[in-house]
C-alpha atoms as a PDB file:
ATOM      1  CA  UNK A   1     -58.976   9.873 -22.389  1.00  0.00           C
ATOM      2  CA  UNK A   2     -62.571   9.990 -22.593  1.00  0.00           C
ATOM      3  CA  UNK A   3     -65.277  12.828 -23.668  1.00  0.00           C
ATOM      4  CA  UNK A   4     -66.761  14.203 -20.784  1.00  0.00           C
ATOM      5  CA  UNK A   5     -70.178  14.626 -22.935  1.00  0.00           C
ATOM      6  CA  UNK A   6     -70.943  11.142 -22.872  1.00  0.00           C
ATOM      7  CA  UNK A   7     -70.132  10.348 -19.202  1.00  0.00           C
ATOM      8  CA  UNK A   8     -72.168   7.494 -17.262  1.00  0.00           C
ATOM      9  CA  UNK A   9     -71.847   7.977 -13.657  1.00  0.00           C
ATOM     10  CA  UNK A  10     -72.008   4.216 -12.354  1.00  0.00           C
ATOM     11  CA  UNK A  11     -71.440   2.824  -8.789  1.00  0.00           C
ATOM     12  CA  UNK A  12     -69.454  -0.507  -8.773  1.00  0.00           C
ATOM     13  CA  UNK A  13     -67.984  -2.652  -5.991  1.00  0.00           C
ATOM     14  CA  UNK A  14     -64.226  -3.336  -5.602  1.00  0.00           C
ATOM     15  CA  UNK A  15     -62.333  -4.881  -3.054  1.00  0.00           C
ATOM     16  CA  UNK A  16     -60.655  -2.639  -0.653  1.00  0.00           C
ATOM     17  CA  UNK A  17     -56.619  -3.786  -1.358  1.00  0.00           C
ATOM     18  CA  UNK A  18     -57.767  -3.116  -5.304  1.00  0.00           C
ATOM     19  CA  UNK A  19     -59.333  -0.116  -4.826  1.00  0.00           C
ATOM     20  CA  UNK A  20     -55.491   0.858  -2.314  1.00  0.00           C
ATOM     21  CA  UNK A  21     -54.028  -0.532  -5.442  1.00  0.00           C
ATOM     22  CA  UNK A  22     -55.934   2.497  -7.925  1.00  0.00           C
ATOM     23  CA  UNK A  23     -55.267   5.093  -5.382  1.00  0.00           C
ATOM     24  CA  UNK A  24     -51.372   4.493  -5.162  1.00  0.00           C
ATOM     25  CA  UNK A  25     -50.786   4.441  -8.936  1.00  0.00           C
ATOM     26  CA  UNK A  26     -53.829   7.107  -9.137  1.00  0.00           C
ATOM     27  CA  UNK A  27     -51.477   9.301  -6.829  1.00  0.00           C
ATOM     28  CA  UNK A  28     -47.909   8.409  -8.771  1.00  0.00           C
ATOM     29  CA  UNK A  29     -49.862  10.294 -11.745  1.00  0.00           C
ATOM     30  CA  UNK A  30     -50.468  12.839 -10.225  1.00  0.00           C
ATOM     31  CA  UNK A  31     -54.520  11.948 -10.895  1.00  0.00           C
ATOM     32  CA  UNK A  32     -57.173  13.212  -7.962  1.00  0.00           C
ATOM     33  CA  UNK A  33     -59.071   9.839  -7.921  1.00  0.00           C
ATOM     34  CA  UNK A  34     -58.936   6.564 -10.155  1.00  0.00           C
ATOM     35  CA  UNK A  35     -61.629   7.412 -13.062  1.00  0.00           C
ATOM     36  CA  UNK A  36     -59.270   7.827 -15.229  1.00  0.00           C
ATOM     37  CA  UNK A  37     -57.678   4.317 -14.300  1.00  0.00           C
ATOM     38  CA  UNK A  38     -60.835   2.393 -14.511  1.00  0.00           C
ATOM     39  CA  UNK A  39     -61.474   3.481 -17.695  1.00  0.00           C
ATOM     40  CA  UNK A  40     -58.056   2.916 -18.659  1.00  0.00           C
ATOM     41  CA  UNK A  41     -58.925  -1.000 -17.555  1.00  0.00           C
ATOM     42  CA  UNK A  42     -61.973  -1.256 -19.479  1.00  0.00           C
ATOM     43  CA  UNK A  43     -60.456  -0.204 -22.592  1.00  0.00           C
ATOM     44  CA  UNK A  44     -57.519  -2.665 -22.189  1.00  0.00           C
ATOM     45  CA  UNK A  45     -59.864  -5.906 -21.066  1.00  0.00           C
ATOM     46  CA  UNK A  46     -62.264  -4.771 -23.459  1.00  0.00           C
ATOM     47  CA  UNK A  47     -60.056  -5.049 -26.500  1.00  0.00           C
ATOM     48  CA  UNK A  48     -58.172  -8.198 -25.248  1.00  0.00           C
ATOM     49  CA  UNK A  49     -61.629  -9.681 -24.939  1.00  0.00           C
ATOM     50  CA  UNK A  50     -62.527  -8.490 -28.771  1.00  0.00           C
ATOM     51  CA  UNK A  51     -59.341  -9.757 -29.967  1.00  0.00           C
ATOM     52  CA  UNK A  52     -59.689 -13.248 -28.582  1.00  0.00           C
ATOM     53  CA  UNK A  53     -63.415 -13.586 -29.826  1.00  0.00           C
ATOM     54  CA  UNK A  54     -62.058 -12.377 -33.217  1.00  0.00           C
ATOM     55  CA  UNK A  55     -59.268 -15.286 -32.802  1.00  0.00           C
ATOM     56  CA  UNK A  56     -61.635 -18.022 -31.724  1.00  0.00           C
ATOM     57  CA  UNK A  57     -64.094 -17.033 -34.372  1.00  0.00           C
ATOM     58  CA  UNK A  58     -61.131 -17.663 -36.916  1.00  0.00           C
ATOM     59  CA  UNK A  59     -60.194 -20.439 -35.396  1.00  0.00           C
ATOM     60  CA  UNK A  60     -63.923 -21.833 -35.635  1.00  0.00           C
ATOM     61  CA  UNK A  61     -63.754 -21.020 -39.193  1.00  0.00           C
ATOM     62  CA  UNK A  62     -60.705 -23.147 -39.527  1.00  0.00           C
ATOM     63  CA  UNK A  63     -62.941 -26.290 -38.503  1.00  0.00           C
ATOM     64  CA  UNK A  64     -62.990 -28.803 -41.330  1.00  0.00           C
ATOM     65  CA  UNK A  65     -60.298 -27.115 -43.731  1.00  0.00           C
ATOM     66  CA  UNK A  66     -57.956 -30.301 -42.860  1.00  0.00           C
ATOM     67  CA  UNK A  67     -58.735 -33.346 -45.396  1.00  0.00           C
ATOM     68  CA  UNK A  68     -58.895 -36.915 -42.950  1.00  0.00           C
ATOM     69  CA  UNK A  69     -55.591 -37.890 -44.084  1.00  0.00           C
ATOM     70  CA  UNK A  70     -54.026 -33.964 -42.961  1.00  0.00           C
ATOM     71  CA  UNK A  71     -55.985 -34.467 -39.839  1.00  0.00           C
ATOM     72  CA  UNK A  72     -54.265 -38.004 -39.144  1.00  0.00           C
ATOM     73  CA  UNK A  73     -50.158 -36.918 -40.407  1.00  0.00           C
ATOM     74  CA  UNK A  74     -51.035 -33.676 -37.824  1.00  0.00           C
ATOM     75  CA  UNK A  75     -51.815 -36.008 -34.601  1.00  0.00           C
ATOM     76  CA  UNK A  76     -49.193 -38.587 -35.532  1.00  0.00           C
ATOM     77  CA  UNK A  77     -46.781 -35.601 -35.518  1.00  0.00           C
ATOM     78  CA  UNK A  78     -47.614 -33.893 -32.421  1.00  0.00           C
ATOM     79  CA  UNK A  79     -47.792 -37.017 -30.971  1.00  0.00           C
ATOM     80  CA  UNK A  80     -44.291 -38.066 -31.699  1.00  0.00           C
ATOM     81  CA  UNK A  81     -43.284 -34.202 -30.913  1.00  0.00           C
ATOM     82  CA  UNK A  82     -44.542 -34.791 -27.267  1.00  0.00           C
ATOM     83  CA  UNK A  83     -43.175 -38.517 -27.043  1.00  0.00           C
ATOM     84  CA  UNK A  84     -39.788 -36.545 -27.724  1.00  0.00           C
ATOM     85  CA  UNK A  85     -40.335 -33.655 -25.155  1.00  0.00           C
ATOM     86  CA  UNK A  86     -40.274 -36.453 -22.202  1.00  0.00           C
END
């Protein structure tokens, strides 16, 4: 998963039932320690964490594209949707 030539060997803190949690699936893949897993993590959060910046930032862009009337009809009609849901 990742190219040994640009390896970073870091020391970080983990609880001990997550780092009994790494070593069980670590050993059910047949994987010597849980490097591979952490990195595995990373990627994952990383990219979940790009993808809702990259949402919010087009949902930011969104600000304003309603006219004052659009804005009003919208409200009145969630409104009444959530009256309903009751």
């Amino acid at each position: 998963m990742h190219n040994k030539l640009s390896l970073v060997r870091t020391t970080v803190e983990i609880p001990d039932n997550l780092r009994a949690r790494l070593l069980e699936i670590a050993a059910r893949r047949g994987l010597k320690g849980f490097s591979a897993l952490v990195e595995e993590a990373l990627i994952l959060y990383l990219g979940e964490l790009e993808r809702r910046e990259e949402q919010a930032g087009r949902a930011m862009a969104l600000i304003g594209s309603l006219s004052e009337e659009e804005t009003e009809a919208l409200e009145s009609s969630v409104s009444n949707a959530r009256r309903s849901w009751r």
